[in-house]
C-alpha atoms as a PDB file:
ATOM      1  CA  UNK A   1      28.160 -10.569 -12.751  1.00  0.00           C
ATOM      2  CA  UNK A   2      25.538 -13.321 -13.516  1.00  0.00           C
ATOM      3  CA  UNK A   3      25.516 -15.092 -17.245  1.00  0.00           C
ATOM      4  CA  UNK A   4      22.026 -13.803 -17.244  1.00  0.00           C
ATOM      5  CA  UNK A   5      23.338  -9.918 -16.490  1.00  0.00           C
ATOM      6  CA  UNK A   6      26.171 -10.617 -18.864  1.00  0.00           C
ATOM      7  CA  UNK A   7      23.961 -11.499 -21.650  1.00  0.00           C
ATOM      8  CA  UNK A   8      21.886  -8.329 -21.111  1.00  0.00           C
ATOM      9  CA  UNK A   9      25.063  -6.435 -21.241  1.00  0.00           C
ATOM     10  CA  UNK A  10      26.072  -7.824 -24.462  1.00  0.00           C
ATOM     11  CA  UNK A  11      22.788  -7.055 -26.168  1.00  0.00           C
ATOM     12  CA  UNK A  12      22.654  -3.313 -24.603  1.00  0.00           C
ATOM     13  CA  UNK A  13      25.844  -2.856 -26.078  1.00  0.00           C
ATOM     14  CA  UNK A  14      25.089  -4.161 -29.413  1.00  0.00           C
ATOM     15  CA  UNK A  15      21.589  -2.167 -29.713  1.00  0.00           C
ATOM     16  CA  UNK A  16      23.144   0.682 -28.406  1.00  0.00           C
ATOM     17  CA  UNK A  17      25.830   0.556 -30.893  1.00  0.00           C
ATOM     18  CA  UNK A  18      23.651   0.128 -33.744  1.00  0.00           C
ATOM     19  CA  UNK A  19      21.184   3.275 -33.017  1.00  0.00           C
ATOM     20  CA  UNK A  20      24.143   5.347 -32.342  1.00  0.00           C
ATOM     21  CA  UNK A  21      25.457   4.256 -36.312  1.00  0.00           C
ATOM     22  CA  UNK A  22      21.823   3.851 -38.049  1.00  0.00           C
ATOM     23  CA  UNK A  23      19.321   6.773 -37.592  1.00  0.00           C
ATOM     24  CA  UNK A  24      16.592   4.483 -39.470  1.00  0.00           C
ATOM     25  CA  UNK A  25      17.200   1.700 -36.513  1.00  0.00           C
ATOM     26  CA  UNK A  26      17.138   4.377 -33.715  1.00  0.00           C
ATOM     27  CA  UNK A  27      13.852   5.613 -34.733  1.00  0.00           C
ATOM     28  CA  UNK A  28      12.403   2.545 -34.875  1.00  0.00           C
ATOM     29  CA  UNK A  29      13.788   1.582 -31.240  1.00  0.00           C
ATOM     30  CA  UNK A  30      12.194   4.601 -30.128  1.00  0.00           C
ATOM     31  CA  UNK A  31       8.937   3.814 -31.504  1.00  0.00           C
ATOM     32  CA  UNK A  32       8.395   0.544 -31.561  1.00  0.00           C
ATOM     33  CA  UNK A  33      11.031  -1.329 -29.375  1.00  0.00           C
ATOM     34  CA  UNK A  34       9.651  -4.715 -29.324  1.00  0.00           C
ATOM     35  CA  UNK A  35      10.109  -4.469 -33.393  1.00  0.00           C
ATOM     36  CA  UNK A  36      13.737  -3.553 -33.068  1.00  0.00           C
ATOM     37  CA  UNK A  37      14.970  -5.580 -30.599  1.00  0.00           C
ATOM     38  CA  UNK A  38      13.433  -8.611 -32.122  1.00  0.00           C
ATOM     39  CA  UNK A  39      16.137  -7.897 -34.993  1.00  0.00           C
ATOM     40  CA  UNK A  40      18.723  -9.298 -32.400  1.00  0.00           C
ATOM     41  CA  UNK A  41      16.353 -12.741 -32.245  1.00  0.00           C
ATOM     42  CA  UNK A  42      14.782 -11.681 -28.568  1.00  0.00           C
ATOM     43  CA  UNK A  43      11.255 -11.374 -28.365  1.00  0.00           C
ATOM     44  CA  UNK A  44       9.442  -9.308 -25.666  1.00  0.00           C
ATOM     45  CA  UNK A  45       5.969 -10.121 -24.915  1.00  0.00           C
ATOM     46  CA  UNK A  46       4.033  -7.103 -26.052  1.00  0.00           C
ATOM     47  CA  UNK A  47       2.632  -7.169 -22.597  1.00  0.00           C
ATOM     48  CA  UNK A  48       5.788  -6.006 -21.196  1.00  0.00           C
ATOM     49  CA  UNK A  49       6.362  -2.225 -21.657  1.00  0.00           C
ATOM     50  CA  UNK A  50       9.660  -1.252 -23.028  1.00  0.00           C
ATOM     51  CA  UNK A  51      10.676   2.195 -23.128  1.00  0.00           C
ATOM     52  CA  UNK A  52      13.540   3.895 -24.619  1.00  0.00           C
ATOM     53  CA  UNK A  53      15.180   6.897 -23.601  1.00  0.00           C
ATOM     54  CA  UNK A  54      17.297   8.879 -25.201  1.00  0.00           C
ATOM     55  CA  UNK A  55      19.578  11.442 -22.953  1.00  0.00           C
ATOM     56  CA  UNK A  56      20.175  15.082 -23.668  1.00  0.00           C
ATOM     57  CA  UNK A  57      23.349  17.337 -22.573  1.00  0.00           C
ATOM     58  CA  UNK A  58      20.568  17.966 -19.939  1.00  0.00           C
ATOM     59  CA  UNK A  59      18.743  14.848 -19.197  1.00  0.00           C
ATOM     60  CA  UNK A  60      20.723  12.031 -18.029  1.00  0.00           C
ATOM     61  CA  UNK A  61      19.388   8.764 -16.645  1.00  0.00           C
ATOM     62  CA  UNK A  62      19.768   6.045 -14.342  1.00  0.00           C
ATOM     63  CA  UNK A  63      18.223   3.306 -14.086  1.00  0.00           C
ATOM     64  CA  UNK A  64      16.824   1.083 -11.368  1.00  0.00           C
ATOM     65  CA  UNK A  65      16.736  -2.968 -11.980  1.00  0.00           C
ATOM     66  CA  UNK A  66      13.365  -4.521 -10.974  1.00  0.00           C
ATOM     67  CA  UNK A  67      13.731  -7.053  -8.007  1.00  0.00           C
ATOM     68  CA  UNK A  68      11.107  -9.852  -7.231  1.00  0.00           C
ATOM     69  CA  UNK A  69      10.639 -11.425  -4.309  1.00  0.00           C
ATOM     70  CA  UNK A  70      10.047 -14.260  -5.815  1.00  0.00           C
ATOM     71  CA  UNK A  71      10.735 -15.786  -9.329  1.00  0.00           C
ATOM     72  CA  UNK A  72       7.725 -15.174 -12.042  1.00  0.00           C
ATOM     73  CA  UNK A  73       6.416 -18.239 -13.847  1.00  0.00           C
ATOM     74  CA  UNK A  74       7.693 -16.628 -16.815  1.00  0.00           C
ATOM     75  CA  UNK A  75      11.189 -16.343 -15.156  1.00  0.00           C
ATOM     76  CA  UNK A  76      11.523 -20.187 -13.872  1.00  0.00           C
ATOM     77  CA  UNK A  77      10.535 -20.714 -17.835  1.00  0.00           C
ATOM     78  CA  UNK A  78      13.366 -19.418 -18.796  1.00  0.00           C
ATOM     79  CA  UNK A  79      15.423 -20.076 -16.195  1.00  0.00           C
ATOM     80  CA  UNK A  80      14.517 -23.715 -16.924  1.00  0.00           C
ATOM     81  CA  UNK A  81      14.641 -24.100 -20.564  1.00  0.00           C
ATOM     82  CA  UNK A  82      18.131 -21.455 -20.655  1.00  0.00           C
ATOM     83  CA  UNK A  83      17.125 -18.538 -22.073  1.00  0.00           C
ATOM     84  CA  UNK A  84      18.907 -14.981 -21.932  1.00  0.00           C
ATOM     85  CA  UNK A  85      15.991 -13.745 -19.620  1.00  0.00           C
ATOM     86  CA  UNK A  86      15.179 -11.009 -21.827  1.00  0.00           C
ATOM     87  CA  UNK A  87      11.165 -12.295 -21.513  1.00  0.00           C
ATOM     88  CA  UNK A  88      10.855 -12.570 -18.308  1.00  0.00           C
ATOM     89  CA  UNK A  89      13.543 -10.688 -16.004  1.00  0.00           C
ATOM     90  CA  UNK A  90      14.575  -7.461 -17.920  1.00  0.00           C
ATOM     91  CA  UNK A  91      11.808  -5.681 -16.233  1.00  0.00           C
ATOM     92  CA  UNK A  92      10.647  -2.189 -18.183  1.00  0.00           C
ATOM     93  CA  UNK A  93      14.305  -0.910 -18.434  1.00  0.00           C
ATOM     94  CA  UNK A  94      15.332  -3.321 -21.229  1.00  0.00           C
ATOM     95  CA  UNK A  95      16.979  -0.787 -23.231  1.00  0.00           C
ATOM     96  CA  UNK A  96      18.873   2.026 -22.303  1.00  0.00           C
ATOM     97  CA  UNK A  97      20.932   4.348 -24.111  1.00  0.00           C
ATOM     98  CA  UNK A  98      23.103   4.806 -21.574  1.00  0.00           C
ATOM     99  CA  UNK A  99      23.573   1.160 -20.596  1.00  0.00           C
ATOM    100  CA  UNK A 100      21.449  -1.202 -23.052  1.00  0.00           C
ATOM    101  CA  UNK A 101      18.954  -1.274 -19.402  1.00  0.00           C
END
């Protein structure tokens, strides 16, 4: 596993954790993501789409990593100046609650 899928890991589980024990910071993940995953000091870009999903004794969910080609701008950025690569490589399955995608 890379650092940069390690570090996603670690902040999936930690969100995760913290909707599962706080209803007020589940709702909030639900309906504005961006908002409640900036509590954890990672900013999305509003233009990236986040959604959350929450799985039912019906409904389960797996999710599909994006994979480029080719590295975005935004990517190298981070890549470059060390960053977690929450901004630029998370792709629309940041948060999951089965996996924190």
């Amino acid at each position: 596993m890379s650092k940069m899928d390690e570090v996603r890991t670690s902040l999936q589980e930690k969100i995760v954790a913290k909707a599962l024990e706080d209803e007020e910071f589940k709702q909030l993940l639900l309906t504005n993501p961006h908002e409640a995953i900036a509590q954890f000091g990672v900013t999305i870009p509003e233009e990236m789409e986040v959604k959350i999903l929450e799985e039912t004794a019906q409904t389960s969910y797996l999710v599909l990593p994006f994979v480029a080609d080719e590295l975005t701008d935004e990517a190298l950025d981070l890549i470059a100046g060390g960053g977690c690569g929450c901004t630029g490589n998370c792709g629309p399955s940041v948060v999951s609650t089965t996996s924190i995608s």
